[in-house]
Protein backbone atom coordinates (compact mmCIF):
# COMPACT_ATOMS: atom_id res chain seq x y z
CA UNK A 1 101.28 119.57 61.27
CA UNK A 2 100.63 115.73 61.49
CA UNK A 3 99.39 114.50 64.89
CA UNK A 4 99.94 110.54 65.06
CA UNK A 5 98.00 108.63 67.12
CA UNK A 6 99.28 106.22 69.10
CA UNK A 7 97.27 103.26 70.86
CA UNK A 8 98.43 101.47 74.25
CA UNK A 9 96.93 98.70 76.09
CA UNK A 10 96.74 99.47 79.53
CA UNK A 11 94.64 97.19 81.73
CA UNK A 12 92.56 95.91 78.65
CA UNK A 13 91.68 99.80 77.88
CA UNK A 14 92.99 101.48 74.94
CA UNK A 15 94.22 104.83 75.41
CA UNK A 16 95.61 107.54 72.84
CA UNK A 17 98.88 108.65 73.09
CA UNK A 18 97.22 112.52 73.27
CA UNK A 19 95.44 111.28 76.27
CA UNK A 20 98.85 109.52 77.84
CA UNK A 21 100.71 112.81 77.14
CA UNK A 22 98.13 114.56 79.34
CA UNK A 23 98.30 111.84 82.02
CA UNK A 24 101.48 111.89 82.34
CA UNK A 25 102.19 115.64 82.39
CA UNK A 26 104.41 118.05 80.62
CA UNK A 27 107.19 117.94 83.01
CA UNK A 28 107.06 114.09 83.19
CA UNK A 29 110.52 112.65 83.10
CA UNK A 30 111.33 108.73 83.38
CA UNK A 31 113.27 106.69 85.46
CA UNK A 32 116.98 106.70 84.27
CA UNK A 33 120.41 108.30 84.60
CA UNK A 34 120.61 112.29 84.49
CA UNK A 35 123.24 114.97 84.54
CA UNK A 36 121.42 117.50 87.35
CA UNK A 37 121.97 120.32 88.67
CA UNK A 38 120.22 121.60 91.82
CA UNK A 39 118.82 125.11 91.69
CA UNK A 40 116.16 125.56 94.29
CA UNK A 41 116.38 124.74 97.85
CA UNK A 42 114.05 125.73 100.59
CA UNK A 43 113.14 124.69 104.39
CA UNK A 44 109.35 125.05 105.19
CA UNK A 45 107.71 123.91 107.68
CA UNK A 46 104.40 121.60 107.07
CA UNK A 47 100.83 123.15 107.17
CA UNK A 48 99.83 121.14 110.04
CA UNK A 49 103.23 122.93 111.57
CA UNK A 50 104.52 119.10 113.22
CA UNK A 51 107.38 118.98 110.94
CA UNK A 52 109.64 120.87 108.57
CA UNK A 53 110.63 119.66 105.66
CA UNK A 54 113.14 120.66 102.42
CA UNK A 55 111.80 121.13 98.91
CA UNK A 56 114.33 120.91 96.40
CA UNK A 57 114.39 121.18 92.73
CA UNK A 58 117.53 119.38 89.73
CA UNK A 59 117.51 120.74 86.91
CA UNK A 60 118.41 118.42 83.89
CA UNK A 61 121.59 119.72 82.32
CA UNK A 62 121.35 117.86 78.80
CA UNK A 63 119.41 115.16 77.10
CA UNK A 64 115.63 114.41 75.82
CA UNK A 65 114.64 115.84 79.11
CA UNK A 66 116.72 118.69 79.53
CA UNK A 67 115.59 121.63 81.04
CA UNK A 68 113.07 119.79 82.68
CA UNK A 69 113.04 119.80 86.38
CA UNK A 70 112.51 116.90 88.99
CA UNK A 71 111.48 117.83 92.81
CA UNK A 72 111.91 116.22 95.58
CA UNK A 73 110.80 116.64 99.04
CA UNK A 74 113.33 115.75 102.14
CA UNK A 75 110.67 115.57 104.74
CA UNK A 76 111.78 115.22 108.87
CA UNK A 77 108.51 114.43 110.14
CA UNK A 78 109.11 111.94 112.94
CA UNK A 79 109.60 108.42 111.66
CA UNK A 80 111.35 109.64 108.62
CA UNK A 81 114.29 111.75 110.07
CA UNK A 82 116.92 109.20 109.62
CA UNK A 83 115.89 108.39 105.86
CA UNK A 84 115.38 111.86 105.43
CA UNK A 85 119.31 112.72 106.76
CA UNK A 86 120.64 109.82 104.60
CA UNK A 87 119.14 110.87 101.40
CA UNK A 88 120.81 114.44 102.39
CA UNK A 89 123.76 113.29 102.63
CA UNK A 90 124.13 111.05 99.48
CA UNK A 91 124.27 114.54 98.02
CA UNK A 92 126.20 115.95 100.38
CA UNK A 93 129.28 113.16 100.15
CA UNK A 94 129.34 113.43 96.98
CA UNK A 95 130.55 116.90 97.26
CA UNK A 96 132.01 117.43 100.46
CA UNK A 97 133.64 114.72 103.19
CA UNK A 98 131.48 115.89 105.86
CA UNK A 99 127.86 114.87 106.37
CA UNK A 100 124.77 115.07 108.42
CA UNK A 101 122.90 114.18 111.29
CA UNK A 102 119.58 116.23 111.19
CA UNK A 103 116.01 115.84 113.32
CA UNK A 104 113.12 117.72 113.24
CA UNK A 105 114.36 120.09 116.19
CA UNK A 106 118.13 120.78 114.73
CA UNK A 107 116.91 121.31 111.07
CA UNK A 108 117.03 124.72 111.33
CA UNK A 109 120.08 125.43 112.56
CA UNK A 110 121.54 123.33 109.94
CA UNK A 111 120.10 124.26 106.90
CA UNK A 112 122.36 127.05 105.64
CA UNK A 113 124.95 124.67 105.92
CA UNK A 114 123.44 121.74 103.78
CA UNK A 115 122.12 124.73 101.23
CA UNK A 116 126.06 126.47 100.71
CA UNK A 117 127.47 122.94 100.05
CA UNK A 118 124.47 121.77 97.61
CA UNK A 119 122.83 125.17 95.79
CA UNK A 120 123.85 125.06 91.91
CA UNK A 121 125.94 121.88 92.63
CA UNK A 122 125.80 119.00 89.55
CA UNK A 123 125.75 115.15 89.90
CA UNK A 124 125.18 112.21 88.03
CA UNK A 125 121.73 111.21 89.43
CA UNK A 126 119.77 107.84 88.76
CA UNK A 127 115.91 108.64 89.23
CA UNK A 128 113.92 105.81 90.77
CA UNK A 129 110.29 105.13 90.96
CA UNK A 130 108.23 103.87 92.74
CA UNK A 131 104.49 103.18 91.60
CA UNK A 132 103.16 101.49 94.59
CA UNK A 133 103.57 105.26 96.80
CA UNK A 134 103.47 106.98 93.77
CA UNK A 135 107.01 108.32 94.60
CA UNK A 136 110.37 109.79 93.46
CA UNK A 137 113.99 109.20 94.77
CA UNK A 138 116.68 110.81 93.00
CA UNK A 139 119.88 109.02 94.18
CA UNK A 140 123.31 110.55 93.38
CA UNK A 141 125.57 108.32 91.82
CA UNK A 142 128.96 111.02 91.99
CA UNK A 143 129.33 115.17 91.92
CA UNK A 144 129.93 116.49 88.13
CA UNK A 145 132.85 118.77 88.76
């Protein structure tokens, strides 16, 4: 087996491409377009117990990255509730007509709901990052069907 060797300039430094693999992660996946398919969904609450939030996890259906899975988390501490809800239900409209209007307090009582109408559904998702807070948003573009 040949291993190549790839150089990069990154803020003057040069780096390997062994060492950028490692950096990166083995489950890294770029920003872009992907055919997902959400397969985990679960409501915990925090460890400081001040606000629940939703783990989720697409799985990519084809492609370079298939297989490979991207998480988010829909948090509803207070402040982010309304983001939270809207990012909830750009999945949700995409599937169904009907969306949501979740807080902290009504989470609960809701999630079965939002997990029936979203579990194992697929979408055409764009993944967008953002390296300033080192964050994810995966924003459905329209429901495979």
């Amino acid at each position: 087996m040949v291993v190549h060797r790839v150089m990069i300039l990154e803020g003057g430094n040069m780096i390997n491409s062994e060492d950028l693999s490692i950096l990166l992660g083995p489950n890294y996946v770029p920003e872009g377009d992907y055919n997902v398919q959400l397969r985990e969904m679960d409501l915990s609450p925090s460890k400081d117990n001040d606000h629940y939030y939703i783990l989720t996890y697409f799985e990519i259906m084809d492609g370079s990255y298939c297989g490979r899975m991207i998480k988010q988390v829909w948090s509803f501490r207070r402040g982010q509730e309304q983001r939270t809800t809207n990012r909830i239900n750009n999945f949700l409209l995409k599937t169904t007509c009907e969306g949501i209007n979740a807080t902290n307090d009504t989470i609960c009582s809701v999630f079965d709901k939002i997990r029936s109408k979203l579990l194992n559904e697929k979408f055409v998702a764009r993944l967008i990052k953002n390296v300033d807070s080192r964050s994810e948003l995966l924003f459905a573009e329209k429901a495979l069907f």
